[in-house]
C-alpha atoms as a PDB file:
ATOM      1  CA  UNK A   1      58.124  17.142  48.614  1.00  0.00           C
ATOM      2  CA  UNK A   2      58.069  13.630  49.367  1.00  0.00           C
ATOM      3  CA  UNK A   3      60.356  11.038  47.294  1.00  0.00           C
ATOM      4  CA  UNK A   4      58.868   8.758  45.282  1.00  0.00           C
ATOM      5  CA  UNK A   5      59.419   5.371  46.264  1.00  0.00           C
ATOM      6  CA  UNK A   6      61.229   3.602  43.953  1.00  0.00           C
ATOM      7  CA  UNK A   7      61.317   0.003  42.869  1.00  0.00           C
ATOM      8  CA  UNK A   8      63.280  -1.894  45.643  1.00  0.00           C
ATOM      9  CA  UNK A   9      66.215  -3.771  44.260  1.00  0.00           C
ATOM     10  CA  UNK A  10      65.370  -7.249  45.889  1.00  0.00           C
ATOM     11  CA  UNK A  11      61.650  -7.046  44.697  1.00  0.00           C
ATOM     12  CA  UNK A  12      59.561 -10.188  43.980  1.00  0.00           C
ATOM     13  CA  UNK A  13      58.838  -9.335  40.368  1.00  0.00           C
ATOM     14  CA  UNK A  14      60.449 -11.452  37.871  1.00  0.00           C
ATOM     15  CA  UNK A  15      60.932 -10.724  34.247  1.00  0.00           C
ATOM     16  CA  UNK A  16      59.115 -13.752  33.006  1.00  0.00           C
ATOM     17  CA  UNK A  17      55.923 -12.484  35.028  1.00  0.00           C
ATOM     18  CA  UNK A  18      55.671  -9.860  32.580  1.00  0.00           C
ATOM     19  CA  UNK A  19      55.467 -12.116  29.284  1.00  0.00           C
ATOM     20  CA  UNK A  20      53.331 -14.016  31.247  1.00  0.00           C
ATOM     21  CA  UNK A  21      50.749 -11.129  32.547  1.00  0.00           C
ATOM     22  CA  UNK A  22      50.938  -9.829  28.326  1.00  0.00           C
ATOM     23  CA  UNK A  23      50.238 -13.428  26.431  1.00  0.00           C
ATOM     24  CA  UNK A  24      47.125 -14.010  29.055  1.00  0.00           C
ATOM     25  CA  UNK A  25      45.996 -10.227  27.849  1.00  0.00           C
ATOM     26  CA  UNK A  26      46.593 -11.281  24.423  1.00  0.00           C
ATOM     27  CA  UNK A  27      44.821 -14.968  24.748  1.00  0.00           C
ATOM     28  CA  UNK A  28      42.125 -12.491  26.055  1.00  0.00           C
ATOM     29  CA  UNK A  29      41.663 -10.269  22.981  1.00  0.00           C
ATOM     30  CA  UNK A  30      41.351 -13.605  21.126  1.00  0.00           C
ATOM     31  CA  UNK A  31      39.118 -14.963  23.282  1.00  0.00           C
ATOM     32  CA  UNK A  32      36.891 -11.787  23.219  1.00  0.00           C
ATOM     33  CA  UNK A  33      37.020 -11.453  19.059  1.00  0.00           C
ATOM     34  CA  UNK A  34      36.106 -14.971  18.867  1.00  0.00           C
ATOM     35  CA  UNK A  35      33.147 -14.908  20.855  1.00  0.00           C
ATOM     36  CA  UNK A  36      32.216 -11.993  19.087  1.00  0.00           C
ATOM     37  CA  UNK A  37      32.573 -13.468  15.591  1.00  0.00           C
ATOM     38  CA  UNK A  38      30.089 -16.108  16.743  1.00  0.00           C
ATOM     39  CA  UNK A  39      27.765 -13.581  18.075  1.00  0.00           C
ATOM     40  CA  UNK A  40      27.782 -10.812  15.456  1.00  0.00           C
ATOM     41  CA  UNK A  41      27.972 -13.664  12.155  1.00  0.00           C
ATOM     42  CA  UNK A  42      24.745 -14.873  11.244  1.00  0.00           C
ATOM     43  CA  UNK A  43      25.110 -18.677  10.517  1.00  0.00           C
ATOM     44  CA  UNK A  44      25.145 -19.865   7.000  1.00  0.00           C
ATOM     45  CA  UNK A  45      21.249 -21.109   5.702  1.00  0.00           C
ATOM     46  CA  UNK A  46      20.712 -24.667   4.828  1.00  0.00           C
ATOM     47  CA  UNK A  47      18.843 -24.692   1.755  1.00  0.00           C
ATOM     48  CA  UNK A  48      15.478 -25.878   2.233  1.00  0.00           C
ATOM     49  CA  UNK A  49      15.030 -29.714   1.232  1.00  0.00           C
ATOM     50  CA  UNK A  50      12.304 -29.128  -1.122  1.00  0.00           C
ATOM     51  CA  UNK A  51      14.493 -26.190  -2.789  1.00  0.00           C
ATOM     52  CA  UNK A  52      15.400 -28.050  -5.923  1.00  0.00           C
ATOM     53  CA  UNK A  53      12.199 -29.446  -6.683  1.00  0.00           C
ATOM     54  CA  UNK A  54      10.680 -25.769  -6.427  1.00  0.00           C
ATOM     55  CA  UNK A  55      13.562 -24.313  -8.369  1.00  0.00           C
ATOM     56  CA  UNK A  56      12.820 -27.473 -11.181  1.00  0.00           C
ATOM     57  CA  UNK A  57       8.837 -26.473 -10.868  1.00  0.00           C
ATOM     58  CA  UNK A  58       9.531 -22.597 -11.587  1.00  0.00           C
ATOM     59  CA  UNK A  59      11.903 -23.276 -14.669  1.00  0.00           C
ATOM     60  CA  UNK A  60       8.929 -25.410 -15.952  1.00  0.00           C
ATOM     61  CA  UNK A  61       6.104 -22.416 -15.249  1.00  0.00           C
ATOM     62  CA  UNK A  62       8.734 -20.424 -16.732  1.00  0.00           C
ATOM     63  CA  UNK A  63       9.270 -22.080 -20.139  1.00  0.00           C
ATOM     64  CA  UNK A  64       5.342 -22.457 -20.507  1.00  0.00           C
ATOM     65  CA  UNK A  65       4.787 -18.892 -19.825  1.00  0.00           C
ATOM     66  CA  UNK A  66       7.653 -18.633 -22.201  1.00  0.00           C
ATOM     67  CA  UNK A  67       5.996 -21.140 -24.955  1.00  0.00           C
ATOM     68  CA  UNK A  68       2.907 -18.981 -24.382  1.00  0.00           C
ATOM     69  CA  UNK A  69       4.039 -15.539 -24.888  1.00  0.00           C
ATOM     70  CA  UNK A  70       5.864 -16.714 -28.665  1.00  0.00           C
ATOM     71  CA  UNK A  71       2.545 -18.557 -29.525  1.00  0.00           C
ATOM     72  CA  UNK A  72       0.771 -15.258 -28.508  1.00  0.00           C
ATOM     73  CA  UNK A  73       3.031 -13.239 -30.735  1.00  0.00           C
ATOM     74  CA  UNK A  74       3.194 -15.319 -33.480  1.00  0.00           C
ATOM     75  CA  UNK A  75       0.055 -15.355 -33.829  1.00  0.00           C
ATOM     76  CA  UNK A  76      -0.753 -11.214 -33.948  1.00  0.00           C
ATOM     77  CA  UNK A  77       2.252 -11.013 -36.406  1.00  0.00           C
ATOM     78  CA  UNK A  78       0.241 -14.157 -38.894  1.00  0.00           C
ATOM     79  CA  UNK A  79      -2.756 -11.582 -38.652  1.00  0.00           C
ATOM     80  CA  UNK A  80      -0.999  -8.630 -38.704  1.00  0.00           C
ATOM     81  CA  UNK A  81       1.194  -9.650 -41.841  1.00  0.00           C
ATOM     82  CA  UNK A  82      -1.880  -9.829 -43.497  1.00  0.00           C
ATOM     83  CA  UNK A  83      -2.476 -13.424 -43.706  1.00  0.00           C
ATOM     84  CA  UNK A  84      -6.445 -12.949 -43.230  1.00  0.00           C
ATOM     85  CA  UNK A  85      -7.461  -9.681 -44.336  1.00  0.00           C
ATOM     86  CA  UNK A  86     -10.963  -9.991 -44.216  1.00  0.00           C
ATOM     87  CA  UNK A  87     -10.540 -10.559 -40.613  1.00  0.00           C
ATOM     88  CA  UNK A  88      -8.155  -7.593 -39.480  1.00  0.00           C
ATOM     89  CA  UNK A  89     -10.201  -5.507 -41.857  1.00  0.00           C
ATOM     90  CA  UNK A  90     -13.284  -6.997 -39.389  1.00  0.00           C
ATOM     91  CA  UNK A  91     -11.073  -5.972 -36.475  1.00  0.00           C
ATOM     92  CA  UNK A  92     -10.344  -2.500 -37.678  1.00  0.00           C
ATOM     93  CA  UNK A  93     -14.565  -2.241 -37.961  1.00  0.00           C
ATOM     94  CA  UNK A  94     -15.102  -3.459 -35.088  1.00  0.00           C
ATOM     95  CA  UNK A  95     -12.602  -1.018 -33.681  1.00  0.00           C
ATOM     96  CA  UNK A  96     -14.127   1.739 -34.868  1.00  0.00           C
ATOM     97  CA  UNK A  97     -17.435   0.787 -33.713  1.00  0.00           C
ATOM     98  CA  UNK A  98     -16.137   0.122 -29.889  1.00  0.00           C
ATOM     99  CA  UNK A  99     -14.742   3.408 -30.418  1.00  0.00           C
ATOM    100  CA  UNK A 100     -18.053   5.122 -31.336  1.00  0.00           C
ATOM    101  CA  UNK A 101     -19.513   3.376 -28.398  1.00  0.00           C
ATOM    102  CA  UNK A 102     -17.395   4.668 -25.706  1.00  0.00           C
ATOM    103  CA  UNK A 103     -17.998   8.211 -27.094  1.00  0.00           C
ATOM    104  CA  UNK A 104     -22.009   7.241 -26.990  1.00  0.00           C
ATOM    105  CA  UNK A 105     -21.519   6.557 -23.525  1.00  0.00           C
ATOM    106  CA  UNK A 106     -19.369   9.406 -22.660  1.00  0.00           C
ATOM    107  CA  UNK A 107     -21.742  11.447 -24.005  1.00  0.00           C
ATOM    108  CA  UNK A 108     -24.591  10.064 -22.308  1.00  0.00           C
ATOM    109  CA  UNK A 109     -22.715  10.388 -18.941  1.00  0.00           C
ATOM    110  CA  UNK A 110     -22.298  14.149 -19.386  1.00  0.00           C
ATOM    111  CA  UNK A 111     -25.923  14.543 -20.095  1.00  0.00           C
ATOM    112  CA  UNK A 112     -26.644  12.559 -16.893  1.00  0.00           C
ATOM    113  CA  UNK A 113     -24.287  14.392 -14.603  1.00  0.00           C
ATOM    114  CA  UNK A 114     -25.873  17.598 -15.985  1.00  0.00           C
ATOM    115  CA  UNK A 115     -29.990  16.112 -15.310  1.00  0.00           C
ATOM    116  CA  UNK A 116     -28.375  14.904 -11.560  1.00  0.00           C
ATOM    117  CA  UNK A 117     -26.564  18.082 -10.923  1.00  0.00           C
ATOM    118  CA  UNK A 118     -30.314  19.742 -11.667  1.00  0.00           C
ATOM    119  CA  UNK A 119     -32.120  17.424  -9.924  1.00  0.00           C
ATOM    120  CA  UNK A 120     -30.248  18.201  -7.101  1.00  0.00           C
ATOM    121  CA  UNK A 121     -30.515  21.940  -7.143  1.00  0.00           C
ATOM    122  CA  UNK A 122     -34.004  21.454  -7.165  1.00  0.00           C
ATOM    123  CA  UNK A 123     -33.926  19.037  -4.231  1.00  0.00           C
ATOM    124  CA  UNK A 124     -31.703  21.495  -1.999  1.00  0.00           C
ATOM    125  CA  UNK A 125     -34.118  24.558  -2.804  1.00  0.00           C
ATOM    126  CA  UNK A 126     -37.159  22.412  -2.247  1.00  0.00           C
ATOM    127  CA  UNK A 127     -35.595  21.373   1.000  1.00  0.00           C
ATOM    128  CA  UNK A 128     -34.751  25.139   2.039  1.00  0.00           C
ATOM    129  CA  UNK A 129     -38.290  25.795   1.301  1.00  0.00           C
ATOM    130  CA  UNK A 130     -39.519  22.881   2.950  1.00  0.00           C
ATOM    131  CA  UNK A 131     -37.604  24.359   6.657  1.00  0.00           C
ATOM    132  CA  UNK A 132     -39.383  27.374   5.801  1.00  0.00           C
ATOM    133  CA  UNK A 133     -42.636  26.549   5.783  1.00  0.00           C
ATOM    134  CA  UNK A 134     -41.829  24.106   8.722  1.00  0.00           C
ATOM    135  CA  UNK A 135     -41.068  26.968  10.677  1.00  0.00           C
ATOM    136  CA  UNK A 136     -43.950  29.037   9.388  1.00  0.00           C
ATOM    137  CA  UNK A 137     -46.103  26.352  10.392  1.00  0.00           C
ATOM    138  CA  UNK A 138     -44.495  26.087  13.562  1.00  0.00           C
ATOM    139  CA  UNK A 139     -44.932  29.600  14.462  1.00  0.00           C
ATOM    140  CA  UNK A 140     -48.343  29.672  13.369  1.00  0.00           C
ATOM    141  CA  UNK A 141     -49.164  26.928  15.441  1.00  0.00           C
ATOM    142  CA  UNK A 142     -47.748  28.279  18.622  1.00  0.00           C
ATOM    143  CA  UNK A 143     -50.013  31.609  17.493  1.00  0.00           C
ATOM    144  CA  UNK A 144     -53.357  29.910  17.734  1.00  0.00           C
ATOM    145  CA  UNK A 145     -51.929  27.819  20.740  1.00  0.00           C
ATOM    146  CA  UNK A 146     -51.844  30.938  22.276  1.00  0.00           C
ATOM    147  CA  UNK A 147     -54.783  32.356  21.140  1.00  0.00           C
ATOM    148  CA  UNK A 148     -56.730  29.069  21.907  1.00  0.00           C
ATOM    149  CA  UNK A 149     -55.833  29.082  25.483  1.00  0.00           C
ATOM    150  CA  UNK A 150     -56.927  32.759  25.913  1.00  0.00           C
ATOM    151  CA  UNK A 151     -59.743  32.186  24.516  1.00  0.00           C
ATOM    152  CA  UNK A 152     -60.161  29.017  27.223  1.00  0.00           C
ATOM    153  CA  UNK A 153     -58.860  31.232  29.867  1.00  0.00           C
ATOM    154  CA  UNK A 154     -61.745  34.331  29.104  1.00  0.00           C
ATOM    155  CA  UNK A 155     -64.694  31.281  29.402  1.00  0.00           C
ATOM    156  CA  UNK A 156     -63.377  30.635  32.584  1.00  0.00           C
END
């Protein structure tokens, strides 16, 4: 087996050539996680200038909507606690009529979809009938066809 050469004793390499060779390997890894830190970090957003006067104009739609919805509700809970009752007892009435109106018209519908689902059966078997005589006719015709032009053939 051959020897393995070995480091020669008056070689060029100096000690300070190896600090050297690992703090440029080091400013490297820097370097490198640096430039990815600006690539891989999405930059901070500016707000937008108009941001505050949007944010003032929402907390304004807000407190109306707000005002609204307490008005609403204070309202149903004046009639509700019974501070008209002529007019929730006109409510409840005309409750109960709606009510008897949508079953009116419920039963109305049914009747309906029963006269259209009858109507058409009676259009499908007049239309199967219909392509029965159309081909009875057809065949007919083609019979005296026939029979006409043998008839115009023998005068011949």
């Amino acid at each position: 087996m051959p020897a393995m050469p070995s480091k020669p004793e008056n070689s060029p390499f100096v000690a300070w050539q190896t600090a050297a060779i690992l703090l440029l390997l080091a400013t490297q890894v820097v370097l490198v996680a640096l430039l990815c830190s600006k690539v891989f970090v999405p930059p901070p957003q500016a707000a937008p200038p108009n941001s505050q006067r949007l944010e003032a104009a929402a907390d304004k739609i807000n407190a109306a909507l707000i005002g609204l919805e307490d008005r609403r509700r204070s309202e149903f809970t004046g009639k509700a606690n019974g501070s008209d009752p002529e007019r929730l007892q006109a409510l409840c009435d005309r409750a109960a009529r709606l009510d008897d109106d949508v079953e009116a018209r419920d039963a109305q519908i049914r009747e309906l979809q029963g006269q259209l689902n009858e109507a058409r059966d009676k259009i499908l078997i007049l239309d199967i009938a219909a392509k029965r005589n159309e081909e009875r006719l057809k065949s007919l015709n083609d019979s005296l066809r026939e029979e006409s032009g043998k008839l115009a053939g023998g005068k011949r």
